[in-house]
Protein backbone atom coordinates (compact mmCIF):
# COMPACT_ATOMS: atom_id res chain seq x y z
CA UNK A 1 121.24 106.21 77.34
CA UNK A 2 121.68 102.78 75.47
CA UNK A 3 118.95 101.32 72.95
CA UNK A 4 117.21 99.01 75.86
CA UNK A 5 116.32 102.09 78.23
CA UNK A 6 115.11 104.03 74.95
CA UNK A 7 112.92 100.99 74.18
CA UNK A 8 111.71 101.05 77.56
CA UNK A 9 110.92 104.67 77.89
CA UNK A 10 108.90 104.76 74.53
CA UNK A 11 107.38 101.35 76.03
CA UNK A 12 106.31 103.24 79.25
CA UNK A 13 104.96 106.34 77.56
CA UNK A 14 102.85 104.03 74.96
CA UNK A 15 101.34 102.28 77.93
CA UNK A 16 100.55 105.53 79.99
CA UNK A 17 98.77 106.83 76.91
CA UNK A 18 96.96 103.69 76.54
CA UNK A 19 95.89 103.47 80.22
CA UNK A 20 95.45 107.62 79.79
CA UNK A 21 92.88 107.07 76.75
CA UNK A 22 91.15 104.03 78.85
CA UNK A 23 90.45 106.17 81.94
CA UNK A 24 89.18 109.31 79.11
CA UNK A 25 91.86 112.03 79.49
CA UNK A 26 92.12 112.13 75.94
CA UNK A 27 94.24 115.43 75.48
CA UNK A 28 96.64 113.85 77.95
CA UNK A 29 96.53 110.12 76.37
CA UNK A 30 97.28 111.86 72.58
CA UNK A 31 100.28 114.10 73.92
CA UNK A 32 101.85 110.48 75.25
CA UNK A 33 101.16 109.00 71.98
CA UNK A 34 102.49 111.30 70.02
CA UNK A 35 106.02 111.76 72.08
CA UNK A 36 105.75 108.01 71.51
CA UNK A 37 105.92 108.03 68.29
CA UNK A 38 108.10 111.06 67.53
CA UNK A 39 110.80 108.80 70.17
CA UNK A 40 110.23 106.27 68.44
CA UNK A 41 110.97 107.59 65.11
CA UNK A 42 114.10 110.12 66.57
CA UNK A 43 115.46 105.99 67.88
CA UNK A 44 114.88 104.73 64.31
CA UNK A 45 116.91 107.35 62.51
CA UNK A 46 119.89 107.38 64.45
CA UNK A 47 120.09 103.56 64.15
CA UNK A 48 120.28 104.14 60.29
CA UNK A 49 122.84 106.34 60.53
């Protein structure tokens, strides 16, 4: 996978978590946020390196 369909994958899962913690399935909306940011972060460190 390439940086752009990375980007877009942690994009997606951010918004279902968003749309998730709108609509109250909180559990469900946190678990997205969190892969979110632990993508996010995985994408960041191999860029450094």
């Amino acid at each position: 996978m390439n940086d752009l369909q990375k980007d877009i994958l942690t994009a997606a899962v951010f918004i279902s978590g968003l749309v998730g913690f709108i609509s109250g399935e909180f559990i469900i909306s946190s678990t997205l946020f969190a892969s979110a940011a632990i993508a996010n972060n995985v994408n960041l460190n191999c860029k450094r390196v």
